[in-house]
Protein backbone atom coordinates (compact mmCIF):
# COMPACT_ATOMS: atom_id res chain seq x y z
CA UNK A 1 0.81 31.47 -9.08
CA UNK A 2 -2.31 33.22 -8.42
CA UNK A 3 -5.04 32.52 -5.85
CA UNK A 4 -7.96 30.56 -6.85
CA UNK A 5 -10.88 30.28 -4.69
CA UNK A 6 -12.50 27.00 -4.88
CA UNK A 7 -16.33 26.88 -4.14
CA UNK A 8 -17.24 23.84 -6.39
CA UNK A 9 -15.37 20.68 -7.57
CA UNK A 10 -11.85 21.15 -6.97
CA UNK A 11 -10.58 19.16 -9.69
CA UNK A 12 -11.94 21.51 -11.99
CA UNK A 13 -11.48 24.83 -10.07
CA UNK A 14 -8.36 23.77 -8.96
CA UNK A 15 -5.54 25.82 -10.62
CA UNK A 16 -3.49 23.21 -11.69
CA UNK A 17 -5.65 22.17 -14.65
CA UNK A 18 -5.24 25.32 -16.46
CA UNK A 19 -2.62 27.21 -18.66
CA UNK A 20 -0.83 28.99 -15.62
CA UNK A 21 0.80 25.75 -13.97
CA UNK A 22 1.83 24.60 -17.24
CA UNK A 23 3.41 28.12 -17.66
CA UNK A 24 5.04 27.34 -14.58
CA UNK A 25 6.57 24.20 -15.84
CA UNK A 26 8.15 26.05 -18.86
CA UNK A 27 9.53 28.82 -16.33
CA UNK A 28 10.97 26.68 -13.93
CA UNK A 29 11.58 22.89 -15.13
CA UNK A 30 9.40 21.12 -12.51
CA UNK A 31 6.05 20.71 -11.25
CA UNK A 32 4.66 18.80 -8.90
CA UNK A 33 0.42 18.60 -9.12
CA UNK A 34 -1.11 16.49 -6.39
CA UNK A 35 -4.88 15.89 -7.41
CA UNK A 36 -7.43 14.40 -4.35
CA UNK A 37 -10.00 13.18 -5.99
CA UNK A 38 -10.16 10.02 -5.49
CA UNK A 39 -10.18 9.91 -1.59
CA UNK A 40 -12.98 8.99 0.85
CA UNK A 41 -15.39 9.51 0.02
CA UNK A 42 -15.01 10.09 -4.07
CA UNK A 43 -16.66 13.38 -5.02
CA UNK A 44 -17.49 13.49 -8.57
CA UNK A 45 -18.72 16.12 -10.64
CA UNK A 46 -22.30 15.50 -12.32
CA UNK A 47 -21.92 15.26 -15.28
CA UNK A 48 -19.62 12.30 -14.70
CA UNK A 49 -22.23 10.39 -12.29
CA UNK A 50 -23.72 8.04 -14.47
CA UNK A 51 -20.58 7.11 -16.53
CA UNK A 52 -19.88 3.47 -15.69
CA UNK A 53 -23.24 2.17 -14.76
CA UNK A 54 -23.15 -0.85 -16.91
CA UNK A 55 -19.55 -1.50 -16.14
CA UNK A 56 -19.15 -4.76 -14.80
CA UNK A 57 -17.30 -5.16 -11.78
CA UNK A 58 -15.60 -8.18 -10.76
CA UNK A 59 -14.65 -8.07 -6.48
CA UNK A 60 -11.64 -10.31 -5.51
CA UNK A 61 -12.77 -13.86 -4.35
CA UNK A 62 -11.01 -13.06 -1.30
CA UNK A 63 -13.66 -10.50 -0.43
CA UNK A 64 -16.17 -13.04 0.34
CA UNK A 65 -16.76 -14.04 4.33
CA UNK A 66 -15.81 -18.00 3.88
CA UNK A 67 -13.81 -20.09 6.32
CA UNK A 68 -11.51 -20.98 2.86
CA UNK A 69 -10.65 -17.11 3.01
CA UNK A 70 -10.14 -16.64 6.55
CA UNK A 71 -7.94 -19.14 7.37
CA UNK A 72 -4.42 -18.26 8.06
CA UNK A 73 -5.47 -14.33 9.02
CA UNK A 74 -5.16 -12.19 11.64
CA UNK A 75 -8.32 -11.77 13.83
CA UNK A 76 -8.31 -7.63 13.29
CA UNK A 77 -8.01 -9.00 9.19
CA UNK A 78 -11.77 -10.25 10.11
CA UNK A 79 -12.49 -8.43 12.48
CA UNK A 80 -11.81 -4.80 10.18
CA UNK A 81 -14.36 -6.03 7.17
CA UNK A 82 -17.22 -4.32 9.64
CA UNK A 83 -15.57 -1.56 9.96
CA UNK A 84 -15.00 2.40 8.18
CA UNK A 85 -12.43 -0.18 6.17
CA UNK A 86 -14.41 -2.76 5.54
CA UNK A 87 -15.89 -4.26 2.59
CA UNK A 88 -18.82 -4.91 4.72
CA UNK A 89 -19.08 -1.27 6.08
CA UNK A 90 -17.53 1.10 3.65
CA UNK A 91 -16.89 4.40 5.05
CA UNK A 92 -19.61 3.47 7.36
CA UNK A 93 -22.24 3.56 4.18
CA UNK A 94 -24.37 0.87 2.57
CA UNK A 95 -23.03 1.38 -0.71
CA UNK A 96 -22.28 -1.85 -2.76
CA UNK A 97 -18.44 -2.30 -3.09
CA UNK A 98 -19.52 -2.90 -7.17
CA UNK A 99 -20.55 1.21 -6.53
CA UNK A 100 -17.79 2.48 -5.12
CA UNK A 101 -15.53 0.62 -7.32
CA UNK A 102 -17.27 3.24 -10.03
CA UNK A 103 -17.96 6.02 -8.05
CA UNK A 104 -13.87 5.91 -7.97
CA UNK A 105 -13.42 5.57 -11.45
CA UNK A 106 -15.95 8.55 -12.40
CA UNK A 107 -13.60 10.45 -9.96
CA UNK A 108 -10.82 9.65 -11.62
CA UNK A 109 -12.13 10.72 -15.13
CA UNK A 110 -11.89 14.65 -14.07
CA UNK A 111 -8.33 13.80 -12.92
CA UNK A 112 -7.39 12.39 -16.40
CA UNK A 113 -8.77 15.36 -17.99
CA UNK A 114 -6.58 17.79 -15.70
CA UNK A 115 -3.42 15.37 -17.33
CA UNK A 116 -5.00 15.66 -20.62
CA UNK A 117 -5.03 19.41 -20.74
CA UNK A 118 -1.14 19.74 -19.72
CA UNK A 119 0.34 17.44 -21.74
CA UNK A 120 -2.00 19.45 -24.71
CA UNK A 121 -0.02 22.61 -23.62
CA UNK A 122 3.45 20.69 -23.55
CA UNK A 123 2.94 19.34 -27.36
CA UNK A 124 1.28 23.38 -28.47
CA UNK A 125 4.60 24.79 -26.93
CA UNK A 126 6.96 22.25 -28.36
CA UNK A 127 7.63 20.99 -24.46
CA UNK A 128 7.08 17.47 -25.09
CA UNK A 129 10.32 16.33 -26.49
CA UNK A 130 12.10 17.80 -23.41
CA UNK A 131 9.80 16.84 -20.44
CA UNK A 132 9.02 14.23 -18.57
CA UNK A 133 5.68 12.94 -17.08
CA UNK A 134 5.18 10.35 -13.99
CA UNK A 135 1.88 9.47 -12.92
CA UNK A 136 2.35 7.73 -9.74
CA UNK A 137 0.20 7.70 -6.71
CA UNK A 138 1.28 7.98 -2.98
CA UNK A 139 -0.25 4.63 -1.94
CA UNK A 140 -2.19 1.48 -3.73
CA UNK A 141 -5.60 0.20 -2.61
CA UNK A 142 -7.66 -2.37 -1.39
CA UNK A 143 -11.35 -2.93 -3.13
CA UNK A 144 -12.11 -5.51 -0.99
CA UNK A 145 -9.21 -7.93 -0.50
CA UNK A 146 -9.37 -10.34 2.67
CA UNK A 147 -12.82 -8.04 3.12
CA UNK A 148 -10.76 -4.75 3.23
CA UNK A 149 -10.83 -1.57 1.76
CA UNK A 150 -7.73 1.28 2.02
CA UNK A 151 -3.92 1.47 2.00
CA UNK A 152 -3.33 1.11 5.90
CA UNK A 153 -2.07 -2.88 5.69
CA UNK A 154 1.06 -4.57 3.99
CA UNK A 155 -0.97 -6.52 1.47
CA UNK A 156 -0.45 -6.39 -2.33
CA UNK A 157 -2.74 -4.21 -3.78
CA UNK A 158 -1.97 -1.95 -0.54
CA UNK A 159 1.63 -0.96 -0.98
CA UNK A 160 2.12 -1.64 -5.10
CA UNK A 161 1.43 1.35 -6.81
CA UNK A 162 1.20 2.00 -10.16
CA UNK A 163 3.57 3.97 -11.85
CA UNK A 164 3.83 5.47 -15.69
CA UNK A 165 6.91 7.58 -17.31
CA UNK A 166 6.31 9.54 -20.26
CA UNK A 167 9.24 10.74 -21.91
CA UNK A 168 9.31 10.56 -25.83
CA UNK A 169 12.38 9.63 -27.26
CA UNK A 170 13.71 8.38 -23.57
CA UNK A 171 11.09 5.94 -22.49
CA UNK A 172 10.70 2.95 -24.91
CA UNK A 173 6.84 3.25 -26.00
CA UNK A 174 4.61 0.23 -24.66
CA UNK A 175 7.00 -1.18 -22.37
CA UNK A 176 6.49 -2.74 -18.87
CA UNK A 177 8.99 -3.15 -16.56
CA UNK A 178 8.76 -5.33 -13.57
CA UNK A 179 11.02 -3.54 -11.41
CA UNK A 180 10.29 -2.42 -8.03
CA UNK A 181 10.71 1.15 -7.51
CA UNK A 182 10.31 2.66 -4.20
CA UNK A 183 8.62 6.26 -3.33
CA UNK A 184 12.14 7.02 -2.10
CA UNK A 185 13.39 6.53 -5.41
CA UNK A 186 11.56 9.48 -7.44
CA UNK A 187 13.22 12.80 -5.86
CA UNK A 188 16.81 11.12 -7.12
CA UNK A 189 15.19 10.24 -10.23
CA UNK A 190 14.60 13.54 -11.45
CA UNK A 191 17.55 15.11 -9.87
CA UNK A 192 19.47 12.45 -12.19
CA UNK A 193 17.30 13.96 -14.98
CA UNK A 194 18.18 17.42 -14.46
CA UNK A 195 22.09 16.78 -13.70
CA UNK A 196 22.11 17.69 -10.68
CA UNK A 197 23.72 15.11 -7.75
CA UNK A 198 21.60 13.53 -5.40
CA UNK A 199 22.08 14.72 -1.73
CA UNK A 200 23.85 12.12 0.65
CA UNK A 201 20.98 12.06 2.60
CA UNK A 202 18.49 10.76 0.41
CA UNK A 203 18.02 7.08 0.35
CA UNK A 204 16.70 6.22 -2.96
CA UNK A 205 18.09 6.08 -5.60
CA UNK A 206 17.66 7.12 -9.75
CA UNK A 207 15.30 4.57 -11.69
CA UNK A 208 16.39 6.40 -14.84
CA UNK A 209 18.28 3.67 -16.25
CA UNK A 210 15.16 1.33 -15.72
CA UNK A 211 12.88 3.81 -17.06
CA UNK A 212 15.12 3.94 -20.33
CA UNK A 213 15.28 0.54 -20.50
CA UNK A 214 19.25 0.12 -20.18
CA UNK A 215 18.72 -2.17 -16.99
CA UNK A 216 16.15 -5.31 -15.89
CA UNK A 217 14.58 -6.16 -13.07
CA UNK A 218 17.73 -8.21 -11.89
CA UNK A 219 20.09 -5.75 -12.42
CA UNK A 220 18.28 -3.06 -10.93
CA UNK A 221 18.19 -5.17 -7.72
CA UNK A 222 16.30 -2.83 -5.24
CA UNK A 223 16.61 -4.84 -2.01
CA UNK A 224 14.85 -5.36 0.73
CA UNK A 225 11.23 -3.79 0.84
CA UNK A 226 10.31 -2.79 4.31
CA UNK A 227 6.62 -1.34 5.10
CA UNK A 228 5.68 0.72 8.26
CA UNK A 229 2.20 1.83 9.44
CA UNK A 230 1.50 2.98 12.80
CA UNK A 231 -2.12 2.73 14.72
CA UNK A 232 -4.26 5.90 14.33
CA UNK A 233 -6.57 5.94 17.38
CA UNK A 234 -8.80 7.64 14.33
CA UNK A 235 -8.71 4.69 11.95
CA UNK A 236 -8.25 1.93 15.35
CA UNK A 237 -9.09 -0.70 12.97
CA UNK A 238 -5.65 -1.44 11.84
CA UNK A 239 -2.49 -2.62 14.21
CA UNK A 240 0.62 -0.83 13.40
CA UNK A 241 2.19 -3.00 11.01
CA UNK A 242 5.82 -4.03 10.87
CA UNK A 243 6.54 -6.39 6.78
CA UNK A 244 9.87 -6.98 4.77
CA UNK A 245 9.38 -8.37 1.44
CA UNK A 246 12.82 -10.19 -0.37
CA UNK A 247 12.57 -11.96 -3.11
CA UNK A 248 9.23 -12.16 -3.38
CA UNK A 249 8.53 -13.64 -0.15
CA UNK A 250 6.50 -11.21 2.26
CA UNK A 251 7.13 -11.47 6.16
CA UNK A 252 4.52 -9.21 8.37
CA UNK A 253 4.22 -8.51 11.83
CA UNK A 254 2.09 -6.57 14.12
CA UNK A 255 2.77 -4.35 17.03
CA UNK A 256 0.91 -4.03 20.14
CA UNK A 257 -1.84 -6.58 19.43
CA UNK A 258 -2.34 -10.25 20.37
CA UNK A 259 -2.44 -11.70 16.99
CA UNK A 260 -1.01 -13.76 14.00
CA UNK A 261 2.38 -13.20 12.28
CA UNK A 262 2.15 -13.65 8.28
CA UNK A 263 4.77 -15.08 5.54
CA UNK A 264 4.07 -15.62 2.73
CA UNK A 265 5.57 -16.76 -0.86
CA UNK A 266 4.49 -14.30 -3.32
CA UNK A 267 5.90 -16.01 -6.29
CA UNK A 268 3.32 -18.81 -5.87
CA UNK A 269 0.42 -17.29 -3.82
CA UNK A 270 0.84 -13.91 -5.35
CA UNK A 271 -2.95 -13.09 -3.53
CA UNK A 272 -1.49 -13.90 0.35
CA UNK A 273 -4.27 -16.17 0.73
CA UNK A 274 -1.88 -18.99 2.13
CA UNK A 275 -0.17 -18.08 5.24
CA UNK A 276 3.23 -20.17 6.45
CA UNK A 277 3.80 -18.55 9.06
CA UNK A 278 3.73 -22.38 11.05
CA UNK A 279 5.20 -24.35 7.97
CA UNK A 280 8.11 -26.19 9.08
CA UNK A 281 9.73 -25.94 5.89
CA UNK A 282 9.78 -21.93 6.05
CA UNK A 283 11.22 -21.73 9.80
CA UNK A 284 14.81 -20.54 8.72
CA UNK A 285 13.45 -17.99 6.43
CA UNK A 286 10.69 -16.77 9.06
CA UNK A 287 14.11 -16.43 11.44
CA UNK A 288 16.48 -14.57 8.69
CA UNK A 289 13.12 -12.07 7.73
CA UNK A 290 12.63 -11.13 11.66
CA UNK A 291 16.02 -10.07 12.11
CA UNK A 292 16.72 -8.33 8.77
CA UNK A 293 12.69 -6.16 9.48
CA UNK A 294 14.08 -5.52 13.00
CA UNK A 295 17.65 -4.03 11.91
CA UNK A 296 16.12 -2.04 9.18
CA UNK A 297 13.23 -0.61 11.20
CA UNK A 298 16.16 0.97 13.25
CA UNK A 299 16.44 4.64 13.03
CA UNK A 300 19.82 6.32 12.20
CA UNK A 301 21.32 5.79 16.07
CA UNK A 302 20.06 2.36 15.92
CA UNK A 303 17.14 2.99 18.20
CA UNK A 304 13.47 1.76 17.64
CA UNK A 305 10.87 3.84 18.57
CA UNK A 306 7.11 3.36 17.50
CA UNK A 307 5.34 7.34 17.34
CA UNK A 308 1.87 7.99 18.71
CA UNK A 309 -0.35 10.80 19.11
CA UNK A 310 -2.84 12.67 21.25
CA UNK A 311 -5.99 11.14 21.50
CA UNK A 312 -9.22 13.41 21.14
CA UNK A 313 -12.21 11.41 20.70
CA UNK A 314 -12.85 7.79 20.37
CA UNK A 315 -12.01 8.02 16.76
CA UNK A 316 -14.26 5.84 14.46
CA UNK A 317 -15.30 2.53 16.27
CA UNK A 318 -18.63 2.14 15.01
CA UNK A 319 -20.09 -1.79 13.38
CA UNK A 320 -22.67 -2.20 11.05
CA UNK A 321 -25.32 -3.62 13.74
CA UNK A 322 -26.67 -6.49 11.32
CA UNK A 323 -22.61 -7.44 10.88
CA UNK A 324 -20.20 -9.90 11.42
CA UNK A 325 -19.11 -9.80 15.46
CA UNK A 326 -15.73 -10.00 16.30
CA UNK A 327 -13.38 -12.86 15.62
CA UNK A 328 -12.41 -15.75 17.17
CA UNK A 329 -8.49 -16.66 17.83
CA UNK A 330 -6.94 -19.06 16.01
CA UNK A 331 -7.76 -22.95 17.26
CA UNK A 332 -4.56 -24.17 17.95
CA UNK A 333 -3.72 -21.43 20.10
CA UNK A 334 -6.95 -23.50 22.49
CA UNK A 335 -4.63 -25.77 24.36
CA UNK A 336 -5.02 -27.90 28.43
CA UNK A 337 -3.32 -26.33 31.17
CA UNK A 338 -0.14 -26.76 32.63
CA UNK A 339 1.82 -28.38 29.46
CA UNK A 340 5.13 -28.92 29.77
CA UNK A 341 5.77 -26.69 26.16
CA UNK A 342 3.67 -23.70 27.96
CA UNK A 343 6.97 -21.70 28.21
CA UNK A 344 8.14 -22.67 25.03
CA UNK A 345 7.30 -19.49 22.98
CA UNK A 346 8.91 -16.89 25.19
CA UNK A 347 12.55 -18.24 23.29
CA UNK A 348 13.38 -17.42 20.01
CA UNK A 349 12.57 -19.98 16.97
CA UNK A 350 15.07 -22.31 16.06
CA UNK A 351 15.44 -26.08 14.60
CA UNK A 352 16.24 -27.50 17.79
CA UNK A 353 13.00 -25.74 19.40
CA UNK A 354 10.85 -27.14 16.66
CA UNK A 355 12.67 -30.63 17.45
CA UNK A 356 11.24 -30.20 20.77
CA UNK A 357 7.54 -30.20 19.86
CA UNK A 358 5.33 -31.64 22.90
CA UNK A 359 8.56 -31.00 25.61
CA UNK A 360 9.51 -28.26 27.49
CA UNK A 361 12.27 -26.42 26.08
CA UNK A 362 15.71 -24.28 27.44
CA UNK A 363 17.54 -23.01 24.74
């Protein structure tokens, strides 16, 4: 590959878009292009700046500031949305969340034209039939969930990413597949393509047989899904976050801060806007999902160590002046002095704990 320099929009200067990396694909069997564009803040060419501007865009309910929304969160939740992730506070900008919305699709149109142009030189050269294309991305997105914007949390839109296979004659045309793939799972993937045997360290594993369609989302059975994200003194407006998702139910818990836990049943509050973290009736599955996210956090010895690094600067603190202030904690955790339960929550949860409600408790 030759050196490009770049002096305007990368997408288009980058060398990726044109005839040489496609060259490379037919050389070598593999390519992996990693476009940028859409990334804070979206940079978009000109003549793409006013596509869009009638475009309506419709903002998750859950964006709005309402006591209906907020219950059930964690105080940094509220406290974020006036913040450099916050729908409130965007990147520390004024710009309507309707805006960026289309200021991210416009960046994305320069993107599909970089696709467009290889997959024009795989069907000139005949490459098609033999090739395939994934168009994945490395993280999802918030556009104002709970009042949030980014990828550094363990809600939906945050850690589901879209993924597409192209493969004609492989990949059934039109279909969806519910599956749950992990990131880990691509590098096997197209090993399995190629015929070559996946390394025992690796561990994903192939998706080809979903992607062909020989296996269903049952059969497939991926597991447990466990999310880590560690603070950034940069970005300080999100606690590392510990979740475990099985079976469609969602556990998440937070390191180093004084705040909420969250569970929640995805199959009937697919949004997270109703947490059960304090519902009786989920107490043996909060237990089971605590234990299963702490063994699987474990590192290969067993050992569970949370990363940091050196701080240089305050990182970006800064509040939209005319904002919302910080939050308040949650009202039940408002209690009198000297209860007999106020020892209660240093022991693990259990039946007979909950059985003890109002009375001190030993286990």
């Amino acid at each position: 590959m030759r050196p490009v320099q770049v002096d305007g929009f990368r997408i288009d200067e980058t060398p990726v878009t044109n005839r040489d990396f496609a060259r490379f694909v037919e050389a070598t069997g593999h390519l992996y292009l990693s476009h940028k564009a859409v990334h804070s803040d979206p940079l978009l060419p000109d003549r793409f700046k006013t596509q869009y501007s009638d475009l309506p865009i419709k903002l998750p309910a859950s964006m709005a500031n309402k006591p209906e929304n907020n219950a059930g969160k964690p105080m940094w939740v509220r406290d974020q949305r006036n913040s450099w992730h916050g729908a409130d506070f965007p990147y520390h900008t004024n710009n309507p969340m309707t805006e960026q919305v289309r200021d991210y699709y416009r960046t994305l149109s320069p993107v599909d034209e970089s696709l467009g142009r290889i997959l024009a030189y795989l069907k000139a050269n005949h490459l098609d039939k033999n090739t395939m294309v994934v168009f994945y991305s490395d993280n999802g997105f918030m556009i104002g969930e709970h009042g949030l914007i980014d990828k550094r949390n363990a809600y939906e839109p945050s850690v589901r990413v879209p993924m597409i296979a192209w493969a004609p004659g492989m990949v059934p045309k039109g279909v969806t597949n519910p599956a749950v793939v992990r990131n880990l799972d691509l590098a096997p993937t197209f090993l399995d393509i190629s015929h070559v045997a996946k390394p025992a360290q690796m561990e994903g594993k192939s998706f080809l047989p979903v992607v062909e369609g020989k296996i269903d989302e049952r059969a497939w059975n991926p597991g447990d899904f466990v999310y880590e994200f560690y603070w950034e003194w940069s970005f300080p407006q999100t606690p590392t976050t510990f979740a475990i998702e099985r079976d469609r139910v969602k556990y998440i818990q937070y390191h180093g801060v004084w705040d909420l836990e969250e569970l929640y049943d995805l199959k009937s509050d697919p949004d997270e806007m109703h947490n059960l973290i304090e519902d009786p009736k989920w107490l043996d599955t909060k237990i089971i999902l605590r234990k299963a996210l702490f063994d699987q956090l474990g590192n290969s010895k067993g050992a569970h160590v949370v990363p940091y690094t050196r701080k240089t600067s305050s990182g970006l603190v800064n509040r939209n002046i005319d904002g919302s202030h910080a939050a308040d904690f949650p009202a039940d955790w408002y209690v009198q002095p000297n209860l007999p339960t106020k020892m209660n929550d240093l022991f693990a949860d259990s039946p007979a704990k909950a059985e003890a409600e109002g009375k001190t408790y030993h286990p």
